[in-house]
C-alpha atoms as a PDB file:
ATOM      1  CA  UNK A   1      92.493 133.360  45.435  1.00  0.00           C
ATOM      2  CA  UNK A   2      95.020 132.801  47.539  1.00  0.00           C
ATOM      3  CA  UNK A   3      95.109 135.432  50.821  1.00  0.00           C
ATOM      4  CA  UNK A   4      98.636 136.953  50.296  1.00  0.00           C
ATOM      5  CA  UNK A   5      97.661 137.517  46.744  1.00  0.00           C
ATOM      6  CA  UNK A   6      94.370 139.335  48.035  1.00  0.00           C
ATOM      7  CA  UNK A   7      96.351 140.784  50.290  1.00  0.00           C
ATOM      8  CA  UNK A   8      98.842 142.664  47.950  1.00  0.00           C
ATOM      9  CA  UNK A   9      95.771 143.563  45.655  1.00  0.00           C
ATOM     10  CA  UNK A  10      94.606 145.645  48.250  1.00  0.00           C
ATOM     11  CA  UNK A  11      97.122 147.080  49.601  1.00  0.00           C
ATOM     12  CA  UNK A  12      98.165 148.425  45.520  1.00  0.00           C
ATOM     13  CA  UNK A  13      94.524 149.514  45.271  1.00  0.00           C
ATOM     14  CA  UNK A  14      94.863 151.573  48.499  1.00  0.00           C
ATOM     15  CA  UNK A  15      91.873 149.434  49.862  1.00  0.00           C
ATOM     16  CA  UNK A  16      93.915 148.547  53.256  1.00  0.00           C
ATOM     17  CA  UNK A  17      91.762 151.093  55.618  1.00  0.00           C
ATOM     18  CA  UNK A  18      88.811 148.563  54.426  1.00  0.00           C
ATOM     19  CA  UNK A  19      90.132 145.597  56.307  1.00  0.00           C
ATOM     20  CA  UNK A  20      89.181 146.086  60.078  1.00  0.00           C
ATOM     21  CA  UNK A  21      91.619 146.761  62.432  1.00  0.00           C
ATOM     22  CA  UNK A  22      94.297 146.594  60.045  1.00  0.00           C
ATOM     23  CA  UNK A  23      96.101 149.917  60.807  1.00  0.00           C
ATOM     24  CA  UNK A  24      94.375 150.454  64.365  1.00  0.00           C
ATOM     25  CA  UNK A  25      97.496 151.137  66.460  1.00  0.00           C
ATOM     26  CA  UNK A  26      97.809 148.567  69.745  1.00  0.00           C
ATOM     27  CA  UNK A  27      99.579 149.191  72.678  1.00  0.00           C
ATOM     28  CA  UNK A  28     102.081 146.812  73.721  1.00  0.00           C
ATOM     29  CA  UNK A  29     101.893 145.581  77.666  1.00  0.00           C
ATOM     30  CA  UNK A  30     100.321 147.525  80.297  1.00  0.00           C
ATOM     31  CA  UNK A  31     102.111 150.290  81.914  1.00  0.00           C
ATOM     32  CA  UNK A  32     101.803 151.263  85.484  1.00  0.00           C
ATOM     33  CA  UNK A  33     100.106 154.972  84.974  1.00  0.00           C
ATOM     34  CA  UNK A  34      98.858 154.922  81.280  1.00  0.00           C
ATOM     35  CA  UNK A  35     101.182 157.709  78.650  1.00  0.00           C
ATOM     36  CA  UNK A  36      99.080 160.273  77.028  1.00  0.00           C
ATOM     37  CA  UNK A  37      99.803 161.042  73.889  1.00  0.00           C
ATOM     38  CA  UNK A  38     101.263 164.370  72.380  1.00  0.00           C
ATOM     39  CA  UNK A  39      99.184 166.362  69.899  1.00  0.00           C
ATOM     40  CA  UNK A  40     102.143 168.180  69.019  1.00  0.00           C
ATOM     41  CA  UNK A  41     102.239 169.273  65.609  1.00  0.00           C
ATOM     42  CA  UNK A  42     104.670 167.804  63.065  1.00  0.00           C
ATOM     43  CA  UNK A  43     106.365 171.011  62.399  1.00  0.00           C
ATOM     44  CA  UNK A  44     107.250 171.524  65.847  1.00  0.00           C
ATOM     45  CA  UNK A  45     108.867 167.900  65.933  1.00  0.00           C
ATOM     46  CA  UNK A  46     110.392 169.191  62.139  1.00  0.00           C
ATOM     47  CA  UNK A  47     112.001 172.311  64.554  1.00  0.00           C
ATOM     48  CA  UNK A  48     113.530 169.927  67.372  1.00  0.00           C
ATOM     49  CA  UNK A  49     114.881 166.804  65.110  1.00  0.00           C
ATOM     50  CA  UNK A  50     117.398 166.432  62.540  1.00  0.00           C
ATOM     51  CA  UNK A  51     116.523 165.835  59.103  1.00  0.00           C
ATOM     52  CA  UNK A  52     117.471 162.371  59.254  1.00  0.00           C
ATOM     53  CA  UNK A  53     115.789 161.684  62.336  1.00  0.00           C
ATOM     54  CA  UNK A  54     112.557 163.343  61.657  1.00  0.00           C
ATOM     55  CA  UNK A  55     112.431 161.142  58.105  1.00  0.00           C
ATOM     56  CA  UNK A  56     112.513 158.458  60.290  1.00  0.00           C
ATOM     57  CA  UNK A  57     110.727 159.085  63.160  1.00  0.00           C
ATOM     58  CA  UNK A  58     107.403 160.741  61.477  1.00  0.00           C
ATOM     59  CA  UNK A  59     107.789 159.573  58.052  1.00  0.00           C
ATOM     60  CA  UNK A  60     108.892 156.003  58.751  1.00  0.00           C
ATOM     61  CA  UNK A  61     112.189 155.949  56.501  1.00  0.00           C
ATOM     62  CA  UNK A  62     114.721 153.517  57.960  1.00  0.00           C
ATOM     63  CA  UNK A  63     118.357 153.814  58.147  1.00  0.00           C
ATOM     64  CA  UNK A  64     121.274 151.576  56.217  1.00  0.00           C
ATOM     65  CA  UNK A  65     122.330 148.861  58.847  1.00  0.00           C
ATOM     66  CA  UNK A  66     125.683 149.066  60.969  1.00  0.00           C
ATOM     67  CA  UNK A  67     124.758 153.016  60.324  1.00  0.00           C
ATOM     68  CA  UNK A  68     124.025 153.377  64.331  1.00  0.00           C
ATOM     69  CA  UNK A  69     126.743 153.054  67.321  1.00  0.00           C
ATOM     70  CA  UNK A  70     124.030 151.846  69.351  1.00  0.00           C
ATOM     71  CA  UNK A  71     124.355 148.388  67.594  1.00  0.00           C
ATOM     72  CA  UNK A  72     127.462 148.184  69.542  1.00  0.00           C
ATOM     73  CA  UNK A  73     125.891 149.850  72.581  1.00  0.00           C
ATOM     74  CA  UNK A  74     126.626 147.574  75.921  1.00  0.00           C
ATOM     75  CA  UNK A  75     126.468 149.258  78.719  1.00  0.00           C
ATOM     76  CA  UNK A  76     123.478 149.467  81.559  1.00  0.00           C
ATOM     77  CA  UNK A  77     121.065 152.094  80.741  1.00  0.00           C
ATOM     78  CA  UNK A  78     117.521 152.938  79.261  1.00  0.00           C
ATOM     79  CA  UNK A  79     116.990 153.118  75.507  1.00  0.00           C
ATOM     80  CA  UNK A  80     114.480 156.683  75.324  1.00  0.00           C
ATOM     81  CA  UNK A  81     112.495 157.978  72.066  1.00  0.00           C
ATOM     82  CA  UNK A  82     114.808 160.911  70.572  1.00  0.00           C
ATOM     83  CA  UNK A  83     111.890 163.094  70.216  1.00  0.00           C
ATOM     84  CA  UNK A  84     110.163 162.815  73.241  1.00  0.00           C
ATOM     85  CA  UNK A  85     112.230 161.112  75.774  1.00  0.00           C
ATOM     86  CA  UNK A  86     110.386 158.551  76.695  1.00  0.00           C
ATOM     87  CA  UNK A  87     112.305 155.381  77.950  1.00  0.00           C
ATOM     88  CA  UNK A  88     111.502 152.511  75.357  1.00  0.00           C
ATOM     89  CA  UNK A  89     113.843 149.844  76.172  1.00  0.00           C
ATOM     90  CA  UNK A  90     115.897 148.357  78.936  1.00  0.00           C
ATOM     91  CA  UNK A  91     119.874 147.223  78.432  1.00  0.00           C
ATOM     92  CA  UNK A  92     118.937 144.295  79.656  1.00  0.00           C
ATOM     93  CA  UNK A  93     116.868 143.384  76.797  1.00  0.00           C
ATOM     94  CA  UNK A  94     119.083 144.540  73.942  1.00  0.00           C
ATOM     95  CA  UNK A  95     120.687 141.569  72.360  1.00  0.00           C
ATOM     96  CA  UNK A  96     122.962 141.252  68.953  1.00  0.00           C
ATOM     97  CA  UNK A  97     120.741 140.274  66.539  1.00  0.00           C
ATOM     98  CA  UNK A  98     123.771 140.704  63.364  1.00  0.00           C
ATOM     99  CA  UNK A  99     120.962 142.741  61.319  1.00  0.00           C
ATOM    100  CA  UNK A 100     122.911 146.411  61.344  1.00  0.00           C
ATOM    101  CA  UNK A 101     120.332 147.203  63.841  1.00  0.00           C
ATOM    102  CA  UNK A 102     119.964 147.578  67.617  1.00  0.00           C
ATOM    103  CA  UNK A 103     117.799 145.098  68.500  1.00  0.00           C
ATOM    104  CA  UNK A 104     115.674 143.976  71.345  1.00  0.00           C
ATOM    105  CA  UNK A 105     113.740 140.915  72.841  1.00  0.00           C
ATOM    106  CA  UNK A 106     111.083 143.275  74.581  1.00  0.00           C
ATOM    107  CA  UNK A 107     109.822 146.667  75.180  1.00  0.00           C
ATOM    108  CA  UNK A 108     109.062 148.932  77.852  1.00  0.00           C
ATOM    109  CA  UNK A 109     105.376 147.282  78.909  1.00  0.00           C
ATOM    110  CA  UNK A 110     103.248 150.474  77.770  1.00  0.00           C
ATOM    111  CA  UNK A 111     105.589 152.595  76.198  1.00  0.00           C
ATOM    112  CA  UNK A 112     104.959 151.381  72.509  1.00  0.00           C
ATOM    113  CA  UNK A 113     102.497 150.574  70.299  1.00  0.00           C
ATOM    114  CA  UNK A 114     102.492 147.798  67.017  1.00  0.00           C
ATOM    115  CA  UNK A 115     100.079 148.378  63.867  1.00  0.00           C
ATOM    116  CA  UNK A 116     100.622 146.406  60.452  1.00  0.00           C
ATOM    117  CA  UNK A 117     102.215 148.193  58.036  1.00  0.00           C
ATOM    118  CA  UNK A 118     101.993 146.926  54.558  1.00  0.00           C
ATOM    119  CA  UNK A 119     104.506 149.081  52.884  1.00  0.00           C
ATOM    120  CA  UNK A 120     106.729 146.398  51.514  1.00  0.00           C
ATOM    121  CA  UNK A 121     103.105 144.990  50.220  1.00  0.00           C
ATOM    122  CA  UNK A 122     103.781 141.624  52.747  1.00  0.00           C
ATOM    123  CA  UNK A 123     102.274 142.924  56.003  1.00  0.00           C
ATOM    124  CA  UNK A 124     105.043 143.667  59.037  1.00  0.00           C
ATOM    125  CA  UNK A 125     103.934 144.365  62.486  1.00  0.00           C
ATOM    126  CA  UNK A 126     105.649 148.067  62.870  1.00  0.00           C
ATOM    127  CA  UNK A 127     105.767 149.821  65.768  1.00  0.00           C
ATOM    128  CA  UNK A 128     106.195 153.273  67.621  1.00  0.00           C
ATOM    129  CA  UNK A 129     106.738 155.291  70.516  1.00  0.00           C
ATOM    130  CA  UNK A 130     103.229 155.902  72.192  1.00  0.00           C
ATOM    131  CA  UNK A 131     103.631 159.707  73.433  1.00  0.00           C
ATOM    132  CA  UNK A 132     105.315 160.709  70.217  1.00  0.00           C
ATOM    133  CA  UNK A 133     103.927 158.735  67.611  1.00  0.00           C
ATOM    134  CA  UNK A 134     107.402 158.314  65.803  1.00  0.00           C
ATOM    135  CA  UNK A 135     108.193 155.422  64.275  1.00  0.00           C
ATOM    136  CA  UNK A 136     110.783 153.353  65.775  1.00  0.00           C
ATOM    137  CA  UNK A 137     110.765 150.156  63.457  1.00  0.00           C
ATOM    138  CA  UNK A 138     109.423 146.183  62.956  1.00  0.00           C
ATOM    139  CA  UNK A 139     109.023 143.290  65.452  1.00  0.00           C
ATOM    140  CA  UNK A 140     110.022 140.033  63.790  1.00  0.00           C
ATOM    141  CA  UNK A 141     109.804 136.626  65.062  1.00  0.00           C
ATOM    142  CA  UNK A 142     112.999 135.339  64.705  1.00  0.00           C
ATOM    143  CA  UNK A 143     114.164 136.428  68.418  1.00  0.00           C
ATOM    144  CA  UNK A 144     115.639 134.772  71.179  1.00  0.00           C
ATOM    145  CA  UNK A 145     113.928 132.446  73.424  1.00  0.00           C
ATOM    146  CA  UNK A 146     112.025 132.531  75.509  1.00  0.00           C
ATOM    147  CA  UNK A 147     109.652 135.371  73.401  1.00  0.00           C
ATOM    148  CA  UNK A 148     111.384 135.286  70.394  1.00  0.00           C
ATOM    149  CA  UNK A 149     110.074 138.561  69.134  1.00  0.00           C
ATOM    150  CA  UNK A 150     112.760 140.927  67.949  1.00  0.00           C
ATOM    151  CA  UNK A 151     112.221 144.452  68.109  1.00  0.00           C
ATOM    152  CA  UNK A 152     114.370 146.014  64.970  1.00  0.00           C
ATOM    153  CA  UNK A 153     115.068 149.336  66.138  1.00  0.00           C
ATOM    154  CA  UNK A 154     116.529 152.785  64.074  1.00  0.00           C
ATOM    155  CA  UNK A 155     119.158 153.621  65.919  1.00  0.00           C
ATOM    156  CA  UNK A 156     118.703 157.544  64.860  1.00  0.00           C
ATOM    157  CA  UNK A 157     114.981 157.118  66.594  1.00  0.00           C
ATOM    158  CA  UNK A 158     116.544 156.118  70.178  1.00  0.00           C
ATOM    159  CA  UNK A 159     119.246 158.105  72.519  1.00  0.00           C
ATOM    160  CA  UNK A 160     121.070 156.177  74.933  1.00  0.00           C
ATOM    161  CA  UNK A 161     121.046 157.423  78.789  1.00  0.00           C
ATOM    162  CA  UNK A 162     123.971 154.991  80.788  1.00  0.00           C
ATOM    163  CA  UNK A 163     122.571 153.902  84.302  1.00  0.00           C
ATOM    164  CA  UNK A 164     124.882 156.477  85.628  1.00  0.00           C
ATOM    165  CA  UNK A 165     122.735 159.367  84.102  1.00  0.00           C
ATOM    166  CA  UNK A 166     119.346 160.656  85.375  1.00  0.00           C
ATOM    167  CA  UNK A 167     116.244 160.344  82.582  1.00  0.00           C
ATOM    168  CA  UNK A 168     115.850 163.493  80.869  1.00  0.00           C
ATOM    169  CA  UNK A 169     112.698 164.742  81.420  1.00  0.00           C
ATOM    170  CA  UNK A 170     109.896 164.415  78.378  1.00  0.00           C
ATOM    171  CA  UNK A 171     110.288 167.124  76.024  1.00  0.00           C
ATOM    172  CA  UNK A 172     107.270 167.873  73.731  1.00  0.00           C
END
C-alpha cells in the first residue's frame, strides 16, 4: 500500500491521533522571552470577534481569496493576531504571492506554531498564533528564496498596525 493511500484511510477512519506526533502543535523559531498561552475560553473569544473572524480563527474556516485589503497592504508595520494582539509578522517579510492571500516568507521567531492538518485528506502543515490558539492558515513550499516557505495567511485573522502606530497591548 502505497503511504498517501494509508494516509487518507486514516485520516477517513478518524485514526489520525494514532500516528505520533501527527497533530502535536510545534513552535516555530525561538523567541526571546517564551509566550504563554491563553486559557481563555472560546466563548469569551465568541464575545470579542466577529462572526467571520471567530469561524476562522477558532474553527479554522478560510476566507475567498482577494477577500482581504491586506493582500494589497505595503506599508512598514507589524502584522498582529486579531484576537490577541500578538505581532505575527514583519512588513518586511510580506511578499505578493498572487494567491488572494497575504502572504509571507517568515514569521515572528516564537510567535507561531505549525501542526499537520489533514482536513483536505493530503496532509498541510497549518499553523497558528501561539497565545491565542487561532488559526491563521498553511505554510507551503513554493516561497521565495532564500526559505521558500510561504506562510498563506487569512487576512480576517491579522490587523495591520503601520510603523507609525504603537503595538496595542495583548488583549485576552
Amino acid at each position: 500500500m502505497k503511504r498517501r493511500t494509508l494516509l487518507r484511510t486514516l485520516a477517513v477512519a478518524g485514526m489520525m491521533p494514532l500516528l505520533p506526533g501527527c497533530l502535536r502543535a510545534q513552535v516555530v523559531g525561538e523567541a526571546a522571552s517564551p509566550i504563554t498561552p491563553l486559557d481563555k475560553p472560546r466563548e469569551a473569544w465568541r464575545a470579542l470577534l466577529s462572526p467571520r473572524a471567530y469561524e476562522i480563527l477558532f474553527e479554522a474556516a478560510t476566507e475567498r481569496p482577494e477577500s482581504s485589503n491586506l493582500v494589497y497592504e505595503e506599508r512598514e508595520g507589524t502584522f498582529i493576531c486579531a484576537a490577541c494582539y500578538l505581532p505575527l509578522f514583519e512588513s518586511r517579510n510580506k511578499y505578493e504571492s498572487w494567491t488572494g492571500w497575504p502572504s509571507f516568507t517568515q514569521p515572528i521567531a516564537g510567535h507561531v506554531a505549525t501542526r499537520i492538518d489533514f482536513k483536505m485528506i493530503k496532509p498541510r502543515t497549518e499553523y497558528h498564533c501561539v497565545r491565542c490558539g487561532g488559526h491563521q492558515g498553511h505554510v507551503f513550499n513554493d516561497g521565495p528564496p532564500p526559505r521558500g516557505e510561504r506562510w498563506c495567511n487569512n487576512g480576517i485573522a491579522l490587523k495591520f498596525v503601520p510603523k507609525e502606530e504603537s503595538l496595542p497591548a495583548l488583549r485576552g
